[in-house]
Protein backbone atom coordinates (compact mmCIF):
# COMPACT_ATOMS: atom_id res chain seq x y z
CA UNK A 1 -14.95 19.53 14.88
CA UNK A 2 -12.98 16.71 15.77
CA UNK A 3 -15.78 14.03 16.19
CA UNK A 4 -16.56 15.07 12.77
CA UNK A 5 -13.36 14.75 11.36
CA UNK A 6 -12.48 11.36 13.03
CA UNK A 7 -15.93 10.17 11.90
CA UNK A 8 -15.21 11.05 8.32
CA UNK A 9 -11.64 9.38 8.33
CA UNK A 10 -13.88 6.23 9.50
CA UNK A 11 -16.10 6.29 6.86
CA UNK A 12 -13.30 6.63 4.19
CA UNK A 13 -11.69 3.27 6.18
CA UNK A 14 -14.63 1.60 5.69
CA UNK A 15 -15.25 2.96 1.67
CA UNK A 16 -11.67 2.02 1.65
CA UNK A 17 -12.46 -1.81 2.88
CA UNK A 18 -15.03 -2.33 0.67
CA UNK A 19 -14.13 -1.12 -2.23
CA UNK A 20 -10.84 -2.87 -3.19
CA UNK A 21 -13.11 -6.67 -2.49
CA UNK A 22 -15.03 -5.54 -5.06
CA UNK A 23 -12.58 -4.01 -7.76
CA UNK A 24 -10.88 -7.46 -7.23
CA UNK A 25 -13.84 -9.14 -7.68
CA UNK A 26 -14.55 -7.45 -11.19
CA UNK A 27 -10.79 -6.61 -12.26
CA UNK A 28 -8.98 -8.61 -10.88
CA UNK A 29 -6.54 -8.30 -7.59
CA UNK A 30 -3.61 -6.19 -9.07
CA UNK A 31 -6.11 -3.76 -10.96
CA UNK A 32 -7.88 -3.54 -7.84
CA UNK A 33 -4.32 -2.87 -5.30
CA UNK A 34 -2.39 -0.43 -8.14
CA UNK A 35 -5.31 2.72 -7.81
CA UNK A 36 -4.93 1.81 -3.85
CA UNK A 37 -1.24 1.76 -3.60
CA UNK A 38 -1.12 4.94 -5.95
CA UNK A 39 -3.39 6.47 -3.29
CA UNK A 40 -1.31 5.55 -0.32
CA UNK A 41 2.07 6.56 -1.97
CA UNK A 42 0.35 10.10 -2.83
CA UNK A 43 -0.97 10.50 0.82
CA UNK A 44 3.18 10.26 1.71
CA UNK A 45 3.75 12.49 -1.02
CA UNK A 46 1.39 15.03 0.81
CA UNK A 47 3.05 14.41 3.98
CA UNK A 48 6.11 15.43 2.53
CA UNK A 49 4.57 18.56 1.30
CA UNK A 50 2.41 19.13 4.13
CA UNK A 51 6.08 19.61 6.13
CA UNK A 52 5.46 22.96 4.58
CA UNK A 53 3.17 24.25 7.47
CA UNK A 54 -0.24 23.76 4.84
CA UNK A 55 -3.08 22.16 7.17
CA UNK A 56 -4.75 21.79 4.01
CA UNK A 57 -2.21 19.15 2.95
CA UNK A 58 -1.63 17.89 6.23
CA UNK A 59 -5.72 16.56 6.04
CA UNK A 60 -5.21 15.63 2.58
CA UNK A 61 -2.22 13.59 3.32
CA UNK A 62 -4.98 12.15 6.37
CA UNK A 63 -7.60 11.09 4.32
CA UNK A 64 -6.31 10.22 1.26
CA UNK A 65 -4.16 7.43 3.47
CA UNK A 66 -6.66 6.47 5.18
CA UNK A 67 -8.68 5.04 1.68
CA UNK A 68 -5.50 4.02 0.12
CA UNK A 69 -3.86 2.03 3.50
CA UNK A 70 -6.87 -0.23 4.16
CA UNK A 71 -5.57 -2.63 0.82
CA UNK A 72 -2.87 -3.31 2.52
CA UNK A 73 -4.90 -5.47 4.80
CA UNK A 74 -6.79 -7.16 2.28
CA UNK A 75 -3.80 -7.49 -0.32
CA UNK A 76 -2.42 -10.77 1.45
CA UNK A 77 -5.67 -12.85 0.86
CA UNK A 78 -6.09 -11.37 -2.53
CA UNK A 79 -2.14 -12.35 -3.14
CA UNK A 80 -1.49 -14.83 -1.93
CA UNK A 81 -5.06 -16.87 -3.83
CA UNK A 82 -3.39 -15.57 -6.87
CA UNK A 83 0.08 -16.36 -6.46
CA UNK A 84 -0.17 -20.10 -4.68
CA UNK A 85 -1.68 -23.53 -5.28
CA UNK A 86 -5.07 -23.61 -3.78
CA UNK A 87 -3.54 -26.08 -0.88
CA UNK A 88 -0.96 -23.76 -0.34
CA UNK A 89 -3.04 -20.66 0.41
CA UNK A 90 -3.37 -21.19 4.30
CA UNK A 91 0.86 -21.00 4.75
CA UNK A 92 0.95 -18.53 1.85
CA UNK A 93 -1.60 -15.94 3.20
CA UNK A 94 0.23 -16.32 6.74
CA UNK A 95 3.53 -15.79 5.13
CA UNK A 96 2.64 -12.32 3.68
CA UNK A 97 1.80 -10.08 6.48
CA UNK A 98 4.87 -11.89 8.78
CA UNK A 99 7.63 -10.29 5.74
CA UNK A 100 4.92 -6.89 6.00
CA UNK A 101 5.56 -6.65 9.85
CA UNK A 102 9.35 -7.45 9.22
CA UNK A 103 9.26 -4.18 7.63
CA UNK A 104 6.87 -2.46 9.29
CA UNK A 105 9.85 -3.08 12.03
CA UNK A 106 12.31 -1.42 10.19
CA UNK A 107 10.21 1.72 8.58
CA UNK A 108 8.94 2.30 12.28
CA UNK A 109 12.36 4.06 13.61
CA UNK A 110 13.59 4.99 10.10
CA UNK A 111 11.58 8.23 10.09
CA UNK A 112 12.57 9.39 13.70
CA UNK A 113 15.92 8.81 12.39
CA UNK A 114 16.01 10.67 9.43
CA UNK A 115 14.55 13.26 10.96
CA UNK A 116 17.06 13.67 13.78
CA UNK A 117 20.05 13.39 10.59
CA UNK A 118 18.17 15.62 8.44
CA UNK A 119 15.96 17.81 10.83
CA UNK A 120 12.76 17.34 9.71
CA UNK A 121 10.63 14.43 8.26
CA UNK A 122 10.08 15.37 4.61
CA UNK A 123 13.13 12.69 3.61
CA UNK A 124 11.66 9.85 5.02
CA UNK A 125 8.04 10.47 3.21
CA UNK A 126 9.96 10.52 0.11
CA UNK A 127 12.06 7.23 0.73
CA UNK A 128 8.37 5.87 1.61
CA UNK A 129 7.32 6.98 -2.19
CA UNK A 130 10.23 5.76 -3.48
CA UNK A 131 10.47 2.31 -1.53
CA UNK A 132 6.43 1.69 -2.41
CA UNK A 133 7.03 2.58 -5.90
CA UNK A 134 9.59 -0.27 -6.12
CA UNK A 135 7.47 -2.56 -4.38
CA UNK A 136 4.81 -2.15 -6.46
CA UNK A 137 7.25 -2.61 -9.45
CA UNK A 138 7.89 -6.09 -8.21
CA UNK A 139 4.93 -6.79 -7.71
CA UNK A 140 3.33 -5.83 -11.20
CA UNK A 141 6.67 -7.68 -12.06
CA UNK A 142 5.37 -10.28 -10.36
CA UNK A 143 1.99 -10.43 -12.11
CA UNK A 144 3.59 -10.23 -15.60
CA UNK A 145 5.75 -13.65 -14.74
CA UNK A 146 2.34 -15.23 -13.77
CA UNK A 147 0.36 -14.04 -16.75
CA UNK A 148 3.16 -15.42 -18.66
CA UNK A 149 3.65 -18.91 -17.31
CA UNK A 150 -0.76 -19.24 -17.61
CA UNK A 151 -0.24 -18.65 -20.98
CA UNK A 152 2.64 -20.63 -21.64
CA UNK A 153 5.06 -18.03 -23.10
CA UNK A 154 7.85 -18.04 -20.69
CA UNK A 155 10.44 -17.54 -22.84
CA UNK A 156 12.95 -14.74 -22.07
CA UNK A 157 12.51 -11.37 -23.23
């Protein structure tokens, strides 16, 4: 049961590589990350919920992360060759998952923390939702400010 499980989860990792290269390829990068992000931030959703004692939503939680998480690998190229100069895409693409691990750092004891203030882990999944659904406001942000200065209106709204 468990070889089958684990070889599932691969095969939704791998799914989950391949399919955002190819969204981005037809869509564009932030059309291609937003359905990805949206997955990961509902698989911490059903962590949250899963604290309930539902298996069901525990292997949810499991597999729906496990497609949404693998754009966070392959955001940083895809970023960083739409947000920098073509000769700047070597530093810029290095840049991106240094600030990720920076925070990485600080979301890695922030749940065993919570947990010991709060007694169990359901707060930190929903700071997760709620920090990723910022970050992905900045970065559609983000996208918005370059769609604007390609088309030249960058007047103030």
């Amino acid at each position: 049961m468990v070889a089958r499980f684990t070889l599932g989860f691969l095969a939704l990792l791998i799914v989950g590589k391949y399919l955002p290269g190819q969204l981005a390829d037809r869509f564009g990068s932030l059309r291609a990350t937003v359905p990805f992000y949206l997955l990961v931030l509902s698989g911490y959703a059903l962590c949250a919920l899963a604290g309930m004692g539902s298996t069901v939503l525990a292997v949810a939680s499991v597999l729906v992360m496990g497609v949404g998480c693998s754009v966070g690998t392959l955001c940083y190229s895809m970023f960083a060759g739409d947000m920098s100069m073509p000769e700047q895409f070597g530093a810029t693409v290095r840049t991106y998952p240094l600030t990720s691990t920076l925070g990485g750092m600080a979301a890695s004891f922030l749940p065993g923390l919570l947990a010991d203030l709060t007694g169990h882990y359901m707060v930190s999944y929903v700071g997760f939702v709620a920090i990723g659904l910022t970050s992905l406001g900045m970065i559609c942000l983000v996208y918005r400010h370059l769609e604007k200065q390609a088309s030249g209106d960058t007047a103030p709204r």
